[in-house]
Protein backbone atom coordinates (compact mmCIF):
# COMPACT_ATOMS: atom_id res chain seq x y z
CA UNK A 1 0.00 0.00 0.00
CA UNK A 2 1.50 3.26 -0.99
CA UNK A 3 2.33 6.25 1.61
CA UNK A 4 -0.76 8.16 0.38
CA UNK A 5 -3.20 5.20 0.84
CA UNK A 6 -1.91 5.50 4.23
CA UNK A 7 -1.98 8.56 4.96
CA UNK A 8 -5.96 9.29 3.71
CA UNK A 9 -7.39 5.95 5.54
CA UNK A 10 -5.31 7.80 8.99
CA UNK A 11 -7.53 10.94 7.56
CA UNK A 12 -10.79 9.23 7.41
CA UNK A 13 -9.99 7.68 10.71
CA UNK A 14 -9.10 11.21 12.18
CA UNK A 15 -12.80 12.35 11.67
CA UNK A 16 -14.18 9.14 12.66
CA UNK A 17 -12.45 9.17 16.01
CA UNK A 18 -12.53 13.25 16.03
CA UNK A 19 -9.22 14.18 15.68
CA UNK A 20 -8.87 17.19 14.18
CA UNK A 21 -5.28 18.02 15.02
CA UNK A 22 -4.31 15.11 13.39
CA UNK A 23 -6.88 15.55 10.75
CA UNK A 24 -5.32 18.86 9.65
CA UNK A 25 -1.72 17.57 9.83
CA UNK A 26 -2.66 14.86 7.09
CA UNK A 27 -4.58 16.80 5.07
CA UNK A 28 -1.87 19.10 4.88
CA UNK A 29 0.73 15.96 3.68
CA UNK A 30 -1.68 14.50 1.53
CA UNK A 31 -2.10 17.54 -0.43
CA UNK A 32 2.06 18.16 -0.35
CA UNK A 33 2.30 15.14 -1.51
CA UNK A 34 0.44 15.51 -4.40
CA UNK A 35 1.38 19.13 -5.01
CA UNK A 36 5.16 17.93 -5.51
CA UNK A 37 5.75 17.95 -9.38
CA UNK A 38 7.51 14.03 -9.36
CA UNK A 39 4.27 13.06 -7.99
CA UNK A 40 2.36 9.84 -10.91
CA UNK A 41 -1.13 9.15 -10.71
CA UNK A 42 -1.03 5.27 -9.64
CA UNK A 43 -3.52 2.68 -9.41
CA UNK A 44 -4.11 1.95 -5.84
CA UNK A 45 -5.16 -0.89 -3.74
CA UNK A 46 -7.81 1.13 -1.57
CA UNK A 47 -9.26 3.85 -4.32
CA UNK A 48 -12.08 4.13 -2.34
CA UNK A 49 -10.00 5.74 0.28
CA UNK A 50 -8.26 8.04 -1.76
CA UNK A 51 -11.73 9.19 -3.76
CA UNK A 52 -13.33 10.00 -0.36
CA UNK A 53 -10.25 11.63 1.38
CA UNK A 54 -9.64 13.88 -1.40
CA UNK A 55 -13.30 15.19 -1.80
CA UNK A 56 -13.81 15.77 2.02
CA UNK A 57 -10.49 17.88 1.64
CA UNK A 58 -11.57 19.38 -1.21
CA UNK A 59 -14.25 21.31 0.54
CA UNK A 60 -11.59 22.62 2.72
CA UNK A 61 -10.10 24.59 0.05
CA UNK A 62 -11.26 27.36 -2.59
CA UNK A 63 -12.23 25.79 -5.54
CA UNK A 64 -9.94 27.35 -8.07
CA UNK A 65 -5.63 27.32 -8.82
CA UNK A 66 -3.44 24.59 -10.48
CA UNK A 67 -3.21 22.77 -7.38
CA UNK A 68 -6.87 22.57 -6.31
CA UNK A 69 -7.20 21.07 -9.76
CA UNK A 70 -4.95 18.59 -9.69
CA UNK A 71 -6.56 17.32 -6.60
CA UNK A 72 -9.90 17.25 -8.32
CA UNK A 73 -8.35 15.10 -11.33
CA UNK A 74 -6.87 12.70 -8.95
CA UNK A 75 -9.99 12.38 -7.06
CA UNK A 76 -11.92 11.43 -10.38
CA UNK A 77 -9.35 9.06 -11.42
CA UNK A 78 -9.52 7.37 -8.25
CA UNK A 79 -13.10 6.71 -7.99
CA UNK A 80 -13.98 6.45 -11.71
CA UNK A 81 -11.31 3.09 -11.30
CA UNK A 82 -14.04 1.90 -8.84
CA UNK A 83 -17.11 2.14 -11.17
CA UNK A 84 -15.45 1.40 -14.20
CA UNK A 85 -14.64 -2.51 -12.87
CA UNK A 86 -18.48 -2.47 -12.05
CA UNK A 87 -20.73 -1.99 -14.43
CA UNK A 88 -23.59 -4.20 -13.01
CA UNK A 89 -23.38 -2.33 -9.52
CA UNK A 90 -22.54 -5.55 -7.84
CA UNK A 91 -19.95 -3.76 -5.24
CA UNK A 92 -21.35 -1.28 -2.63
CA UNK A 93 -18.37 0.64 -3.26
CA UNK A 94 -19.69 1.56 -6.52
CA UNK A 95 -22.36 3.27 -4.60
CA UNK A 96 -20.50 5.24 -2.66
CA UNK A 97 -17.78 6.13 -5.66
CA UNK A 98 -21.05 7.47 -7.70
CA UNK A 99 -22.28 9.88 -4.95
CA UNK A 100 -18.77 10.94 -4.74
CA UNK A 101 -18.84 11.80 -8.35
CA UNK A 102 -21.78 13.18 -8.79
CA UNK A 103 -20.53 15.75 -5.64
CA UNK A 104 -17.34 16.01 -7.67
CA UNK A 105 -19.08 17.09 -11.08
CA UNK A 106 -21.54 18.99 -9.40
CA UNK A 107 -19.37 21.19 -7.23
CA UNK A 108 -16.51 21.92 -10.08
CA UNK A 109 -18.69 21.94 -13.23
CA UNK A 110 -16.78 24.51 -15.31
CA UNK A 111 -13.39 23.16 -14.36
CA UNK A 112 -14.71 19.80 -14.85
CA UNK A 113 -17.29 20.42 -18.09
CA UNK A 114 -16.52 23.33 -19.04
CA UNK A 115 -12.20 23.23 -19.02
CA UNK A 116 -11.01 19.78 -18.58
CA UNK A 117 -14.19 17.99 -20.85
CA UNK A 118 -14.41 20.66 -23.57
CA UNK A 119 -10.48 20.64 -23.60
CA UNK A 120 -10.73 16.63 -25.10
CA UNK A 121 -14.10 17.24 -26.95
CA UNK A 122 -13.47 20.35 -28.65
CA UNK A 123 -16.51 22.56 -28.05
CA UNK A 124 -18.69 23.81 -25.07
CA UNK A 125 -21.92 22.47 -26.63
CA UNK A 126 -20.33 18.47 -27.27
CA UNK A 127 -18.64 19.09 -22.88
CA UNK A 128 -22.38 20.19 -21.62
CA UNK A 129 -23.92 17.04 -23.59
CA UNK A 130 -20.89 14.49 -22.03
CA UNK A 131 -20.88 16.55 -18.76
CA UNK A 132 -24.88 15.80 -18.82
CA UNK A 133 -24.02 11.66 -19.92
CA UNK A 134 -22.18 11.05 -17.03
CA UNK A 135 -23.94 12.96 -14.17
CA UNK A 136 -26.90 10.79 -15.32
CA UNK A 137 -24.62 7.90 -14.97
CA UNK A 138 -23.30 8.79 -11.64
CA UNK A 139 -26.69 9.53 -10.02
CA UNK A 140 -28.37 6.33 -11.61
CA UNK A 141 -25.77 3.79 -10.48
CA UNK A 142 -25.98 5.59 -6.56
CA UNK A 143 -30.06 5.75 -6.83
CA UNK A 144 -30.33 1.93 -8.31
CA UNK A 145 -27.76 0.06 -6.25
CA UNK A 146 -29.14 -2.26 -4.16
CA UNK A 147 -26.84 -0.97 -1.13
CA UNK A 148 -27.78 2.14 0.88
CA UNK A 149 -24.68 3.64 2.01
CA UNK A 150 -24.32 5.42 4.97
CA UNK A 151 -22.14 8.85 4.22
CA UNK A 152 -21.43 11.65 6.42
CA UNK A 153 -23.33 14.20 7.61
CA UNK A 154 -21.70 16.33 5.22
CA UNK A 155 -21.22 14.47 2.62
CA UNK A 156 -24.83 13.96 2.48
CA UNK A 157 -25.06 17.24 2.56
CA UNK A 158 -22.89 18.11 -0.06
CA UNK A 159 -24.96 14.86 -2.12
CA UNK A 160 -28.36 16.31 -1.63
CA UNK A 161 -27.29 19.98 -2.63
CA UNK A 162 -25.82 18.08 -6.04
CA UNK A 163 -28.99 16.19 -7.05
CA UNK A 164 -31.13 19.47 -6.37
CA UNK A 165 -29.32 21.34 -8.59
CA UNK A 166 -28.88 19.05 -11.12
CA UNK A 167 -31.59 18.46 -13.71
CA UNK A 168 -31.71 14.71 -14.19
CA UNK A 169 -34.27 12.59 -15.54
CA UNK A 170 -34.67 9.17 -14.70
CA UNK A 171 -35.95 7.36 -17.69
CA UNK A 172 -36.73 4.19 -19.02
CA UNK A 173 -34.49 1.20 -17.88
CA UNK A 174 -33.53 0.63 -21.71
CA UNK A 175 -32.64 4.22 -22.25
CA UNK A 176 -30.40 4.58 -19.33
CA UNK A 177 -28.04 0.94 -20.28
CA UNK A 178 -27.84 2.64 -23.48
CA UNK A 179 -26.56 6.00 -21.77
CA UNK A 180 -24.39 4.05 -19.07
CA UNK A 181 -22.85 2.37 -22.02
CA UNK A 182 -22.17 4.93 -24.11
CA UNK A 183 -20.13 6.82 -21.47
CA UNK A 184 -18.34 3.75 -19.81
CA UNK A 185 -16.07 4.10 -23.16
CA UNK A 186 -15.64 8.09 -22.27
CA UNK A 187 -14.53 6.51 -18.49
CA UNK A 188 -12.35 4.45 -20.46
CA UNK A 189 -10.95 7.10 -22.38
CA UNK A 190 -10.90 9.84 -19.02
CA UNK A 191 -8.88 7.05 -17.62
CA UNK A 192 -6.33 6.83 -20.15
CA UNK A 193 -5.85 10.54 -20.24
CA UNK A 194 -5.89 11.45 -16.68
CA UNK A 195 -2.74 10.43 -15.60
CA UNK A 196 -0.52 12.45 -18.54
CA UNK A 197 -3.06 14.93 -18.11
CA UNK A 198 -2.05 15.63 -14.19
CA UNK A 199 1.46 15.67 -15.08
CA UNK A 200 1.25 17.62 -18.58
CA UNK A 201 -1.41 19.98 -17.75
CA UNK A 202 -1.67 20.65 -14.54
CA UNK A 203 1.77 20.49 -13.00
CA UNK A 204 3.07 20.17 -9.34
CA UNK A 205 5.85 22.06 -7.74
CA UNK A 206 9.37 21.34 -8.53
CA UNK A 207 12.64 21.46 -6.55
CA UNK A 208 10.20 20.46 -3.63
CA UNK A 209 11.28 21.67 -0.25
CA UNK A 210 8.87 21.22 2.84
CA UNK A 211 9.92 24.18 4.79
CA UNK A 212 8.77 26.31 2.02
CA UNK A 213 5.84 24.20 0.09
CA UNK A 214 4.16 23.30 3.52
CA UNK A 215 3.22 26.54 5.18
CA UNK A 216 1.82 27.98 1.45
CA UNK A 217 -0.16 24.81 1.55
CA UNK A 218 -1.76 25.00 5.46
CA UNK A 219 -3.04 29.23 4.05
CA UNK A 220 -4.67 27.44 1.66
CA UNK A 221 -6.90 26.14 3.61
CA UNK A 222 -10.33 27.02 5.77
CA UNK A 223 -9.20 28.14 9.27
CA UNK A 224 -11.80 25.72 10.66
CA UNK A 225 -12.22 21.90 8.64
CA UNK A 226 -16.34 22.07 7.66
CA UNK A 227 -16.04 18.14 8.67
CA UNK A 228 -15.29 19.18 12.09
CA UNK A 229 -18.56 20.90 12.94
CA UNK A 230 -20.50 20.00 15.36
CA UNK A 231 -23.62 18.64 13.37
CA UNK A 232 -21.05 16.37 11.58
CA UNK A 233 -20.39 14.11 15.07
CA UNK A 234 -23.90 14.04 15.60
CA UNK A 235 -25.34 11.83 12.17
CA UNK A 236 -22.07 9.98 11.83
CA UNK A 237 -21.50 8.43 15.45
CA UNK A 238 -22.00 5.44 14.53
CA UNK A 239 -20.53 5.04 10.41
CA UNK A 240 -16.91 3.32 9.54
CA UNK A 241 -14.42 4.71 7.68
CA UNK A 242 -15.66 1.84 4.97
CA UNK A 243 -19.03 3.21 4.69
CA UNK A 244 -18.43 6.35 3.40
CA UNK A 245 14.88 28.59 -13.68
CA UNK A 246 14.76 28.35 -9.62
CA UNK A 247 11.42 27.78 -9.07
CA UNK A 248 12.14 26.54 -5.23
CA UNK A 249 9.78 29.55 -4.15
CA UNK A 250 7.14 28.91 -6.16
CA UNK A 251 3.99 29.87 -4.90
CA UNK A 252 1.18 27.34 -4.06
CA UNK A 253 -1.56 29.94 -3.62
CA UNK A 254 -4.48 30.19 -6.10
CA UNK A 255 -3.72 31.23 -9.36
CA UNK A 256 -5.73 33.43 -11.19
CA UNK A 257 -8.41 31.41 -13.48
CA UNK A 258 -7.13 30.80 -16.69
CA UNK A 259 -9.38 32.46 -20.21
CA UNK A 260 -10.89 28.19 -20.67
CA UNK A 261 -12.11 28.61 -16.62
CA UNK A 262 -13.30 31.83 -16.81
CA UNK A 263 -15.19 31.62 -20.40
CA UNK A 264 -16.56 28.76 -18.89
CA UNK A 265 -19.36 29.84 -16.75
CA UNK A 266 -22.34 29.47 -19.48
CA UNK A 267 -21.67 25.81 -18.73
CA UNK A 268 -24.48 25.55 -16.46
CA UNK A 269 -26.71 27.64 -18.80
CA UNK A 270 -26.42 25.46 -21.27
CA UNK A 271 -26.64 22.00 -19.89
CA UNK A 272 -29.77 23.43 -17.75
CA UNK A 273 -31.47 23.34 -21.21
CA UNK A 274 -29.88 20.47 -22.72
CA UNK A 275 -30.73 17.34 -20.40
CA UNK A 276 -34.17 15.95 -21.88
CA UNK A 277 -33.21 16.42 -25.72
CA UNK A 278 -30.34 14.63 -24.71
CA UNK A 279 -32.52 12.26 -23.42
CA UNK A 280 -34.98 12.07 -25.22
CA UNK A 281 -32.06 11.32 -27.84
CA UNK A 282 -31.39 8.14 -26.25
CA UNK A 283 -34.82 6.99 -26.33
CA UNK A 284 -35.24 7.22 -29.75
């Protein structure tokens, strides 16, 4: 098991047990680690881990910069390897992995859509009608698995607020297999990219050094980890961790949105409109 497996099951287990000293020290290592520029995109034992840890931290941070990206990329990659094995929703992971998803898509939609989408498909139009494709996906394979996860407070939180504001249709069993296997080849293909993609694209820091690198990444942060609220302690008592030149002084902080992020914002407009043609498009 690699050092970051480690290190984001001791995270889950920090909130779990209510540690929140602890929780901020590994948040703060998980997301060095990943911030360092030699860092690969792997395939790991305990995905599920990773996927989870990564979108609870997420919500820590503001949602914008190279680094905050990255995270979100790695996140995806992690828990689209969970569904992708899966098709038939026989592993209650894969219900978890979709809610985590949908949250993902949901809470970065022009980075995600509107950037990182329209980047391999060429247009805004062709992102909003994939974006659409696999939201349906992820909500479908969380609503129709046969296992009820337990998630955190938040997290169910964060779940509800994605489903409300998305515009999803639930049709006919025959349309949605033809929808789910339509974009299990665009999983196929995110997973081939993602990994060059992370290192090409989106780059880490080089000539990493922890006395610098680490104090830029704790001001990144919240002052006070949303997880740690009181209301969180109070729904998950009782859930597992399973259920749920020199550039040495680089700076870490946001970076301004690039012209893709920023031109992005009609994203929402347009798939807002463009969910039952698309559809209905199936069911033809």
């Amino acid at each position: 098991m690699s050092s970051l497996e480690n290190k984001c099951q001791n995270l889950l287990m920090s909130i779990n047990s209510g540690d929140i000293d602890r929780y901020k020290r590994l948040r703060t290592s998980i997301v060095a680690d990943i911030s360092d520029n030699d860092f690969m995109v792997s395939d790991y034992e305990d995905n599920l881990a990773v996927g989870k840890s990564l979108v609870i931290i997420l919500y820590d941070m503001p949602h914008s910069g190279i680094i905050y990206k990255r995270i979100v990329l790695i996140a995806l990659h992690s828990l689209l390897k969970i569904i992708i094995s899966d098709k038939n929703d026989s592993n209650p992971q894969t219900a978890i992995a979709s809610a985590l998803l949908l949250i993902l898509f949901s809470e970065n939609q022009d980075f995600v859509g509107g950037e990182y989408i329209a980047s391999k498909v060429g247009t805004t139009d062709a992102a909003a009608h994939q974006f659409i494709g696999m939201t349906c996906v992820f909500y479908w394979k969380y609503k129709f698995n046969t296992s009820k996860p337990s998630l955190l407070y938040r997290t169910e939180q964060r779940l509800q607020k994605a489903i409300n504001t998305s515009t999803i249709d639930t049709p006919d069993i025959s349309t949605r297999k033809k929808v789910v296997d339509f974009e299990y080849d665009n999983f196929n293909s995110m997973l081939h990219d993602l990994p060059l993609d992370v290192e090409l694209k989106f780059p880490g820091v080089p000539f990493f050094d922890p006395e610098i690198v680490y104090p830029q990444i704790q001001s990144l942060f919240k002052s006070e980890p949303i997880y740690f609220k009181k209301a969180d302690f109070i729904s998950h008592a009782n859930t597992t961790m399973n259920t749920e030149g020199n550039n040495k002084n680089r700076t870490i902080t946001n970076a301004a949105p690039n012209k893709t992020e920023s031109s992005s914002g009609c994203l929402g407009f347009i798939i807002f409109f463009m969910v039952t043609s698309l559809i209905m498009a199936y069911s033809m």
